[in-house]
N, C-alpha and C. Protein backbone atom coordinates (compact mmCIF):
# COMPACT_ATOMS: atom_id res chain seq x y z
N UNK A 1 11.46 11.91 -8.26
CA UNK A 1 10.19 11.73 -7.58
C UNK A 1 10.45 11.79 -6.07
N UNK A 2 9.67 12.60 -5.77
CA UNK A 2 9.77 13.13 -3.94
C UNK A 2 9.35 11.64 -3.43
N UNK A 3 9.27 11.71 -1.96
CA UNK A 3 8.45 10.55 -1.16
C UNK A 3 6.91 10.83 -1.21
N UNK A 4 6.73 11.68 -1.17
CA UNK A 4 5.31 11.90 -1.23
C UNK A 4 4.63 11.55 -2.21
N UNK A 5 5.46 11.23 -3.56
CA UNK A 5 4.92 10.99 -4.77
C UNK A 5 4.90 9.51 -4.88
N UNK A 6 6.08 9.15 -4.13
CA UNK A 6 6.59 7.51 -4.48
C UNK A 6 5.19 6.86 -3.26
N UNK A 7 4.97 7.44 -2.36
CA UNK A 7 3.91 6.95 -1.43
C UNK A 7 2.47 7.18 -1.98
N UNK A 8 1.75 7.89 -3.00
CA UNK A 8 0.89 8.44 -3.04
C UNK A 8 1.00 7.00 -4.38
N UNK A 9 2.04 6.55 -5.02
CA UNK A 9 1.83 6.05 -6.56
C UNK A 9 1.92 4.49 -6.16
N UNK A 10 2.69 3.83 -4.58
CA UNK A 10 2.55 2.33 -4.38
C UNK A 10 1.57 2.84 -3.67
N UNK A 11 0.69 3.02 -2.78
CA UNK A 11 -0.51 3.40 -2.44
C UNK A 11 -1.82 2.63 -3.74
N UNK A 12 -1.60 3.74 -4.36
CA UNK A 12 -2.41 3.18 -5.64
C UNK A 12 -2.23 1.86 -6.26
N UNK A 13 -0.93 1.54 -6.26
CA UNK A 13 -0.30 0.19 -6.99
C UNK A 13 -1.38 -1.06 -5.97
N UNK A 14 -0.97 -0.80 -4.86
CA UNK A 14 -1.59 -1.04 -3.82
C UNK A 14 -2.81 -1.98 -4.11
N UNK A 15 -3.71 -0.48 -3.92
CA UNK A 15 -4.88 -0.79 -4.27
C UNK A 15 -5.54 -1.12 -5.40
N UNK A 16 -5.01 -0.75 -6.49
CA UNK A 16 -5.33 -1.87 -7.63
C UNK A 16 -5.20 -3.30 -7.39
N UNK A 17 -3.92 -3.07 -6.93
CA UNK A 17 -3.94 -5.27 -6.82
C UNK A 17 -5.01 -5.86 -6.05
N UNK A 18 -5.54 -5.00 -5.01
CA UNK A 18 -6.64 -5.47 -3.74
C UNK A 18 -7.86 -5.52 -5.02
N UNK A 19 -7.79 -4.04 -5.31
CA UNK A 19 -9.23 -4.37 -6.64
C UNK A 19 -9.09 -5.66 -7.67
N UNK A 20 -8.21 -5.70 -8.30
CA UNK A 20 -8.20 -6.71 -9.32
C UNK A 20 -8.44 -8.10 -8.68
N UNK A 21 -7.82 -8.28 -7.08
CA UNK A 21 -7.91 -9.93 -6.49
C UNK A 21 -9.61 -9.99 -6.35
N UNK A 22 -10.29 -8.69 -5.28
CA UNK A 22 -11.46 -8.90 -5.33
C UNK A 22 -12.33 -8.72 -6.59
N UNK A 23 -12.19 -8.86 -7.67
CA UNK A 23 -12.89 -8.79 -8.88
C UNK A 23 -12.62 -10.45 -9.32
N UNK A 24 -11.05 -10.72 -8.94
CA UNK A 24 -10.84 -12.12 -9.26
C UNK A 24 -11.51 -13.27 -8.27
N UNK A 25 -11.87 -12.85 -7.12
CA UNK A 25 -12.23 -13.42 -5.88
C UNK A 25 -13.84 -13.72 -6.27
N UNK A 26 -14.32 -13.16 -7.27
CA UNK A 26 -15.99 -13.16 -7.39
C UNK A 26 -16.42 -14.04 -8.37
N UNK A 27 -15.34 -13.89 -9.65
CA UNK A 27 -15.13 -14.88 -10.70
C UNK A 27 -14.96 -16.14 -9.92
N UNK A 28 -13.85 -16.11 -9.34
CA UNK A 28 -13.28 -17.47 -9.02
C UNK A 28 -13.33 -18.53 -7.80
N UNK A 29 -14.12 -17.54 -6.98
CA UNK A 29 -15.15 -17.96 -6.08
C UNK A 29 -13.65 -18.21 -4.96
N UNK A 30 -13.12 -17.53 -4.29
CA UNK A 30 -12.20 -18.48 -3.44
C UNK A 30 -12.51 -18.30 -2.42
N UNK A 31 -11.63 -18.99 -1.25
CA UNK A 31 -11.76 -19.16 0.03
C UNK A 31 -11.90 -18.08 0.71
N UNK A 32 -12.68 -17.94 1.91
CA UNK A 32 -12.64 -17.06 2.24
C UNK A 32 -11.44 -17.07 3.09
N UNK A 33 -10.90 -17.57 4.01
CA UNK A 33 -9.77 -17.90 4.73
C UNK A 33 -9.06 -16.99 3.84
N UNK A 34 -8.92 -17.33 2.58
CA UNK A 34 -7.62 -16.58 1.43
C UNK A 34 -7.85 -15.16 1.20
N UNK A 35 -9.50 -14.86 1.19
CA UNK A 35 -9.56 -13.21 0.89
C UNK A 35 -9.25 -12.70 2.35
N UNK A 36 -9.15 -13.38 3.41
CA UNK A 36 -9.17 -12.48 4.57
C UNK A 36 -7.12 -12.42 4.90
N UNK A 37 -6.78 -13.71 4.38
CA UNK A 37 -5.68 -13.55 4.35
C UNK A 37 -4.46 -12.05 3.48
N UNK A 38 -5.48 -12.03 2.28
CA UNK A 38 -4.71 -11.26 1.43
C UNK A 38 -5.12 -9.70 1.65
N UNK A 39 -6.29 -9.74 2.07
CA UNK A 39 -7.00 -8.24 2.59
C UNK A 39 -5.64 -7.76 3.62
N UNK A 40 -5.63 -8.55 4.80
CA UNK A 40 -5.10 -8.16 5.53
C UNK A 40 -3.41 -7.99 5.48
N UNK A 41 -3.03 -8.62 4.75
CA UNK A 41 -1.64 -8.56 4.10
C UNK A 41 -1.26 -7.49 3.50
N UNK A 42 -2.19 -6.96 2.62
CA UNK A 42 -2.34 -5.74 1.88
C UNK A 42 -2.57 -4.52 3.04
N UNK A 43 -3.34 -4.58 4.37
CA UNK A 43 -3.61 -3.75 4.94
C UNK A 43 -2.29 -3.63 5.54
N UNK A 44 -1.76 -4.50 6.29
CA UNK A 44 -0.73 -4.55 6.93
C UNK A 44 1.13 -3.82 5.84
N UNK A 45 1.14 -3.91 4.77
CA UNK A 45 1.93 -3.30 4.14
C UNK A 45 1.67 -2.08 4.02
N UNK A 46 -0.01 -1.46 3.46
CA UNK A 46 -0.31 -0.02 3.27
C UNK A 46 0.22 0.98 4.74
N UNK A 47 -0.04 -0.02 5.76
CA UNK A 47 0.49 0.34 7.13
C UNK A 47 2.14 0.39 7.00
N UNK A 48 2.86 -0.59 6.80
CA UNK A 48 4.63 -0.09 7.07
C UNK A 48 4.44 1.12 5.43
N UNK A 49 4.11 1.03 4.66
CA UNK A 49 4.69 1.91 3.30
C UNK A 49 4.21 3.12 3.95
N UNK A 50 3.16 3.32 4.64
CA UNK A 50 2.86 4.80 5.04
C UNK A 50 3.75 5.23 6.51
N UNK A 51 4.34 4.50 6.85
CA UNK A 51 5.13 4.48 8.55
C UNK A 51 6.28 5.23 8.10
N UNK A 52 7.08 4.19 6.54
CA UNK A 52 8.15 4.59 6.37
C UNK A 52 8.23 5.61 4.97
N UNK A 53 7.08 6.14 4.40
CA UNK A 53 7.53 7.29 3.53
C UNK A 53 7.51 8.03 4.28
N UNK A 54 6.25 8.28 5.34
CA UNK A 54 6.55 9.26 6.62
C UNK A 54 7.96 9.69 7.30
N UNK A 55 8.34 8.49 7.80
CA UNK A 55 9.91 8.89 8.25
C UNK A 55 10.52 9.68 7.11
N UNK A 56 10.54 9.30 6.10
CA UNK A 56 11.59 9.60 4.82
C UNK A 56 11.57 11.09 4.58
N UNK A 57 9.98 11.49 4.32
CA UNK A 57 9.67 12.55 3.88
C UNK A 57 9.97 13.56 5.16
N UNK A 58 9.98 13.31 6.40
CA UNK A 58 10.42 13.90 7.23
C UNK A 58 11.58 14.29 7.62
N UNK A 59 12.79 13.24 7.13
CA UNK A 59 14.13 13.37 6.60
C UNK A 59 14.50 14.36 5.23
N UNK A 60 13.69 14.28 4.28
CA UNK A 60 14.07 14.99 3.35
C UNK A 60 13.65 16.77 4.17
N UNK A 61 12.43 16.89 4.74
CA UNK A 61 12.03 18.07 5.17
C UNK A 61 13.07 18.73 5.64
N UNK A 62 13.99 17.84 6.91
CA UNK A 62 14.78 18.55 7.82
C UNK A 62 16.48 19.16 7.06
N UNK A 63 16.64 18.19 5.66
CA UNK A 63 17.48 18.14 5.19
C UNK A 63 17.64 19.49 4.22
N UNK A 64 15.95 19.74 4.20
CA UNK A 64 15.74 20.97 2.65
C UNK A 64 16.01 21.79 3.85
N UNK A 65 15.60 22.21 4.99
CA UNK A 65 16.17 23.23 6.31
C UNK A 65 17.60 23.55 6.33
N UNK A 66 18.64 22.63 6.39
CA UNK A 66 19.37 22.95 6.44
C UNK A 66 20.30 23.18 5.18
């Protein structure tokens, strides 16, 4: 599995867990303090996982060059 694939599939992993908390967040009524906590936790990782498949996949690019 390339980087592009491994980024495109925790991406998704990702965002399922954000879907399933806010589906659990409606049932279970929680804090909001906690959904803003975990939103942004989640945002803040989708941010480094896309920083660093970027680097990666840019490494593999220069590597298939030579």
């Amino acid at each position: 599995m390339n980087s592009s694939e491994k980024s495109t599939t925790l991406f998704l992993i990702l965002v399922g867990i954000l879907f399933v908390f806010s589906i659990l967040s409606i049932v279970f009524s929680f804090d909001s303090l906690i959904k803003d906590i975990v939103y942004s936790v989640g945002f803040f990782i989708a941010i480094i996982l896309r920083i660093y498949y970027r680097k990666q996949a840019k490494q593999e690019r220069e590597q298939n060059i030579e």
